[in-house]
Protein backbone atom coordinates (compact mmCIF):
# COMPACT_ATOMS: atom_id res chain seq x y z
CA UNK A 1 -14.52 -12.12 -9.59
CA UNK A 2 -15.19 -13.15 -13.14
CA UNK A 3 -12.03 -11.85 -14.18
CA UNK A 4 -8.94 -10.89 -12.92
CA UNK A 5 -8.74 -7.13 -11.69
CA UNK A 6 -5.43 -7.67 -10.12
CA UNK A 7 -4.90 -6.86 -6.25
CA UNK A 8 -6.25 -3.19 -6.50
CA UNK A 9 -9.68 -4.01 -8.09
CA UNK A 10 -10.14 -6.55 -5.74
CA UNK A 11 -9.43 -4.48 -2.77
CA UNK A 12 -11.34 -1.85 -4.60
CA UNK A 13 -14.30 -4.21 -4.37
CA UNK A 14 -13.62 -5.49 -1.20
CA UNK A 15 -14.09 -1.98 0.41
CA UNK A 16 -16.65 -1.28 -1.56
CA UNK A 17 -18.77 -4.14 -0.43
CA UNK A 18 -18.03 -3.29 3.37
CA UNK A 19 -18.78 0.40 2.67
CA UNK A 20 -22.34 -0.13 0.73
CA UNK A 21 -23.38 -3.77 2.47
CA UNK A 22 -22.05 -3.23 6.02
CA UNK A 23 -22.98 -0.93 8.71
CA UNK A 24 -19.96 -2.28 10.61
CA UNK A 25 -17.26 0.53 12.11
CA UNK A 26 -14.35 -0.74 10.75
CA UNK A 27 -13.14 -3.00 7.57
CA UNK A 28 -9.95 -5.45 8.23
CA UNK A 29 -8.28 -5.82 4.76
CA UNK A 30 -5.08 -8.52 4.14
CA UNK A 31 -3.54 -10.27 1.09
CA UNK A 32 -4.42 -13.65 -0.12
CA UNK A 33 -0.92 -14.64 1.38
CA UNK A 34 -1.33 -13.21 5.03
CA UNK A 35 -1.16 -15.45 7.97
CA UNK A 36 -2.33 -12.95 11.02
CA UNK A 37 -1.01 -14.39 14.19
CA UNK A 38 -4.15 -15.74 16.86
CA UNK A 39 -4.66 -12.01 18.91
CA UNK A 40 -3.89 -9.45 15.81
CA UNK A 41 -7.48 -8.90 15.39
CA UNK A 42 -7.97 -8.79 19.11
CA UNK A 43 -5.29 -6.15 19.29
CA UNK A 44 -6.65 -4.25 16.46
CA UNK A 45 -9.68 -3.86 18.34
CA UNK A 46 -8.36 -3.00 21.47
CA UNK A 47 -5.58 -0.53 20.05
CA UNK A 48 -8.94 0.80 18.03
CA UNK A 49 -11.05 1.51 21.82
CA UNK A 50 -7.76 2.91 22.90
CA UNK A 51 -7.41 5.83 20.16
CA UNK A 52 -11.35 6.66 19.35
CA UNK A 53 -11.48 8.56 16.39
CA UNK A 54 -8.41 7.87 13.34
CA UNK A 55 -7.86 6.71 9.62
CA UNK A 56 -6.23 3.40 9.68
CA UNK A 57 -4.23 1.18 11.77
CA UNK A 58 -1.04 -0.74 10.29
CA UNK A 59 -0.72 -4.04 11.45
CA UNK A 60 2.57 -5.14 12.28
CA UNK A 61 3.80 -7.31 9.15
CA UNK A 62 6.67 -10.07 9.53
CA UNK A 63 8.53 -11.85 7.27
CA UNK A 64 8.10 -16.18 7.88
CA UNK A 65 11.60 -15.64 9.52
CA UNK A 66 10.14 -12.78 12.21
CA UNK A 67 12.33 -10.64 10.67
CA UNK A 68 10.29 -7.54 9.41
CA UNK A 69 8.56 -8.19 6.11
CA UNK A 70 10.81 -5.65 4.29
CA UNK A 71 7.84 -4.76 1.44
CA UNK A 72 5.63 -3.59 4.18
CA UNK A 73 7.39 -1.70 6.24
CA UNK A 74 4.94 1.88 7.23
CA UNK A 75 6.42 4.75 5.97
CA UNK A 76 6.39 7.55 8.83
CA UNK A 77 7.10 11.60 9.32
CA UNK A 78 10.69 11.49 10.53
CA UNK A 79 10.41 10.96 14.33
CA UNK A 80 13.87 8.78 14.74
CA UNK A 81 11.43 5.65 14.62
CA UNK A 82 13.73 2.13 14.42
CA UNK A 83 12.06 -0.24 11.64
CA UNK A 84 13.04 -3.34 13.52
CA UNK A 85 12.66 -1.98 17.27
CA UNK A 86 10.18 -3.98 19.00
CA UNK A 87 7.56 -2.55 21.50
CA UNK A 88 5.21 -3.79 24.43
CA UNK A 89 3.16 -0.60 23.81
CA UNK A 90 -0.14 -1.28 21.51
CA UNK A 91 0.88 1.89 19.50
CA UNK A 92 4.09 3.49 18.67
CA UNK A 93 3.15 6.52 17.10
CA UNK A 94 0.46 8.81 15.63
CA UNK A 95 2.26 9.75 12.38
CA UNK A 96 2.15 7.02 9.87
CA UNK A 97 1.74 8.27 6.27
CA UNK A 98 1.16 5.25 4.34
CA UNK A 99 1.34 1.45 5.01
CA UNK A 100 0.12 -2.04 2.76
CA UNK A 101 -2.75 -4.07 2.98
CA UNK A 102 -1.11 -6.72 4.02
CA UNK A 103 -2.64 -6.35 7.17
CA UNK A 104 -5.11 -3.02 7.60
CA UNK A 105 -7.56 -2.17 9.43
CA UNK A 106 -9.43 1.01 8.05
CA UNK A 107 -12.11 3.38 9.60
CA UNK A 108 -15.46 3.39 7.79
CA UNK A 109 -15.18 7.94 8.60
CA UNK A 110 -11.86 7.52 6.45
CA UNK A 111 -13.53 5.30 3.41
CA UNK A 112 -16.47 7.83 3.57
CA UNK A 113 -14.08 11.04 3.93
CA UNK A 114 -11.78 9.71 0.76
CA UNK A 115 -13.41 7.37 -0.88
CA UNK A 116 -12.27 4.36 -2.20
CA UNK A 117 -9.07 2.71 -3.89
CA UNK A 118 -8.15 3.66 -7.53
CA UNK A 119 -8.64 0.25 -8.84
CA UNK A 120 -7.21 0.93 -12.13
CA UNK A 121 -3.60 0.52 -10.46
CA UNK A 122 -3.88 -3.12 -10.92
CA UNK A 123 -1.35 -3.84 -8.90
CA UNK A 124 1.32 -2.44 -6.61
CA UNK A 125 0.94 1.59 -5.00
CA UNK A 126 -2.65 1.48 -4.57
CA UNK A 127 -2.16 0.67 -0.89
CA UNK A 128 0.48 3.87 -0.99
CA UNK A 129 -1.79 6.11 -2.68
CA UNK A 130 -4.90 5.08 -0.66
CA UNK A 131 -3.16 5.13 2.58
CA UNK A 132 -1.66 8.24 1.83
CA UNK A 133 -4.49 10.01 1.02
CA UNK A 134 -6.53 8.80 4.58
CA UNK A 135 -2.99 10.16 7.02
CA UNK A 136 -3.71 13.63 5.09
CA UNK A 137 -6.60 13.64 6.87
CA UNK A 138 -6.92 11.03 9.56
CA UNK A 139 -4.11 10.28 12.69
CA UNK A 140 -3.20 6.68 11.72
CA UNK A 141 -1.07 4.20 13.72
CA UNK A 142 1.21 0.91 13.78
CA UNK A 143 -0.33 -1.19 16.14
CA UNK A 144 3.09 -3.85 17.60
CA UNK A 145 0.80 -6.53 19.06
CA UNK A 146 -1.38 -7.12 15.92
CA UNK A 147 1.38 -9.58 14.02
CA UNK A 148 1.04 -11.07 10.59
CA UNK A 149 2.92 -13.18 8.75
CA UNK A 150 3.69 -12.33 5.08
CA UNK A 151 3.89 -15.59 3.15
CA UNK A 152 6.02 -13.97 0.32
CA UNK A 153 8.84 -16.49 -1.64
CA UNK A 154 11.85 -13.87 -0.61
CA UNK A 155 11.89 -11.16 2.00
CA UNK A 156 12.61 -8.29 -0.79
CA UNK A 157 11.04 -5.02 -1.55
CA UNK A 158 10.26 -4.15 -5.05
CA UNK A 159 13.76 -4.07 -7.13
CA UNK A 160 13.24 -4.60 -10.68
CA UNK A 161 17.01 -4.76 -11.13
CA UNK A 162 17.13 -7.90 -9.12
CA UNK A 163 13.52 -9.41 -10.34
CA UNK A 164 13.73 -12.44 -12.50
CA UNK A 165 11.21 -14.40 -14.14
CA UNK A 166 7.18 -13.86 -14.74
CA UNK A 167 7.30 -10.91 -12.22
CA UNK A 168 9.47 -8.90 -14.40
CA UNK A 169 6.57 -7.66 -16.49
CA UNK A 170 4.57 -6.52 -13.25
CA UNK A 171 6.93 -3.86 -13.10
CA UNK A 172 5.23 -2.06 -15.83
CA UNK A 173 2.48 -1.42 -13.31
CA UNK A 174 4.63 -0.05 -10.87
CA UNK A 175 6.43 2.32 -12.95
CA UNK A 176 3.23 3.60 -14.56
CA UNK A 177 1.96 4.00 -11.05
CA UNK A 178 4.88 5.91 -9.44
CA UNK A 179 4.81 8.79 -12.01
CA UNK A 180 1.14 8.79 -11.66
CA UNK A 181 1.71 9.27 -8.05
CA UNK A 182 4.46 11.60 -8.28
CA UNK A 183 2.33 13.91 -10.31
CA UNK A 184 -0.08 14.06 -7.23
CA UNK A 185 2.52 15.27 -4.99
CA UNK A 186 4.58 18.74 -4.45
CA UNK A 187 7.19 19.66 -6.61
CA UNK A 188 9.55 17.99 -4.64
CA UNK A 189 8.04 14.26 -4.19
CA UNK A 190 7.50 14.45 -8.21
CA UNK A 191 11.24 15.18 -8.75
CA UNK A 192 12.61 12.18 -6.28
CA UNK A 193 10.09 9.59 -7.72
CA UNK A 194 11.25 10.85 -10.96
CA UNK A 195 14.84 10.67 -10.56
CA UNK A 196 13.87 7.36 -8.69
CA UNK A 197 12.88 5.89 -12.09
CA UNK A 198 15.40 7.67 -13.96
CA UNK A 199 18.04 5.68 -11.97
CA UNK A 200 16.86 2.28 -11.80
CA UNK A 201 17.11 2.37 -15.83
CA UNK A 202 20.57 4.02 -15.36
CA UNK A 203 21.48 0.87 -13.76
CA UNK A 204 19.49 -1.51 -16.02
CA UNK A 205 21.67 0.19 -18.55
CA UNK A 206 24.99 -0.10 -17.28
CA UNK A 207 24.72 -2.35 -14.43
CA UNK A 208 27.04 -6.25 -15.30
CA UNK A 209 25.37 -8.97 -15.14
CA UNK A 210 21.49 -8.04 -14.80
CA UNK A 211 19.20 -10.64 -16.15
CA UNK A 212 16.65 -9.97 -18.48
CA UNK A 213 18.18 -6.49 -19.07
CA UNK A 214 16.31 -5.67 -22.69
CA UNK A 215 13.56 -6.51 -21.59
CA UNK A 216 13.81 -4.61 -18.31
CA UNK A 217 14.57 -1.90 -19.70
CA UNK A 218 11.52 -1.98 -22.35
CA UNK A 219 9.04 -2.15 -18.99
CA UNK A 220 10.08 1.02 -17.72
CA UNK A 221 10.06 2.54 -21.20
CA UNK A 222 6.39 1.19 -21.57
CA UNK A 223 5.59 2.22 -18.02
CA UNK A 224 6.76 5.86 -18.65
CA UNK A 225 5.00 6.17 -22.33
CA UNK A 226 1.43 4.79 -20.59
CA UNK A 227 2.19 7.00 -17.20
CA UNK A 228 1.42 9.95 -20.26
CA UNK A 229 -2.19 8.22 -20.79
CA UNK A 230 -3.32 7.40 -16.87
CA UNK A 231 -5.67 9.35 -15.81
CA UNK A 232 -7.84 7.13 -13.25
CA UNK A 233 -10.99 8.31 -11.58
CA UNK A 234 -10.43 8.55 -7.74
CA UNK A 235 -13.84 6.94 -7.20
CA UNK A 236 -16.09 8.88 -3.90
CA UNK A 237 -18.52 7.34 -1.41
CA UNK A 238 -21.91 8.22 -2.85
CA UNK A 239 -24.11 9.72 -0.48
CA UNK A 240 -28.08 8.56 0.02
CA UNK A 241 -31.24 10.77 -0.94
CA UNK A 242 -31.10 11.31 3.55
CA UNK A 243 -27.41 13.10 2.92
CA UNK A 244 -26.06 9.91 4.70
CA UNK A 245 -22.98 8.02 3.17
């Protein structure tokens, strides 16, 4: 790209491209710092012939330790499912609501049926948002066999409380995001991402010993006041003069 659109423009784009230069079935989407082991395509595709028809499969995403890479962990409906359980099966279940990009493979029917990314995100809860919005329409799955390896410096999730350095102001993004996605939702998701945000600068408030903590603390201030102002255009699929997409 001539300039940096940060991870969600550039999945944005990616998906894009697939959807208007490809007539291929299905797009296979990772970050820049994915190592996908040998068969995880393979098993992708056969997992894919196994189901037919659904909205994505999630890849399953491991830390350089094995250990599950804790920032990509699929959320699911509560079925009892074990995070770390491992399985011989090639799917565990049918009920995944949302999942990263770290490794993602994504039905051109769900692109079409949803649209794209909302590449204004920048970075961080695009692949939440998107995903989310494909499992309210589409059965999507975690696929065991397909392993990647996320090449990440520490196996955390995002915790701005614990951040240090550059990263710290990335965090604006991903409070701006969260209330933008908590609008979306019922009453009740709105409140807990909320109260989610309200607590983490509870803690930056109170908290001994947090690093950075003024300037913490000004982040989620900044990414509440611009939450107020973001109002992104959930971009569609056009369709040709034939009615195709």
């Amino acid at each position: 790209m001539n300039k940096n659109i940060g991870g969600a423009g550039g999945f944005y784009v990616g998906i894009k491209t697939f959807q208007e230069k490809t007539n291929d079935d299905l797009v296979w989407v990772m970050d820049d710092d994915t190592i996908p082991e040998k068969e995880a395509l393979e098993n992708f595709v056969k997992a894919s012939n196994r189901i037919g028809k659904f909205g994505f499969l999630a890849g399953n995403v491991r830390w350089i330790d094995q250990t599950p890479a804790i920032m990509n962990v699929p959320a699911v409906h509560n079925v009892g499912w074990n995070r770390t359980a491992e399985s011989k099966d090639d799917v565990l279940y049918p009920v995944l609501i949302s999942a990263s990009f770290v490794s993602l493979l994504i039905s051109r029917t769900a692109i079409s049926a949803v649209g794209y990314p909302i590449k204004e995100f920048f970075i961080w809860g695009d692949d939440v948002e998107y995903t989310e919005r494909i499992s309210a329409r589409f059965s999507s799955y975690f696929v065991s066999q397909s392993i990647a390896i996320h090449e990440t410096t520490r196996n955390i999730g995002t915790n701005l409380i614990e951040e240090t350095g550059d990263r710290v102001s990335r965090y604006f993004y991903d409070i701006r995001n969260k209330i933008y996605r908590g609008r979306k939702k019922p009453i009740k998701g709105h409140v807990r991402m909320d109260v989610g945000i309200a607590v983490t600068l509870f803690q930056l408030m109170v908290r001994p010993g947090v690093k950075q903590r003024i300037r913490k603390i000004h982040v989620v201030l900044k990414g509440i006041v611009f939450s107020w102002l973001f109002h992104p255009k959930m971009e569609q699929v056009k369709k040709s003069s034939n009615g195709q997409v």
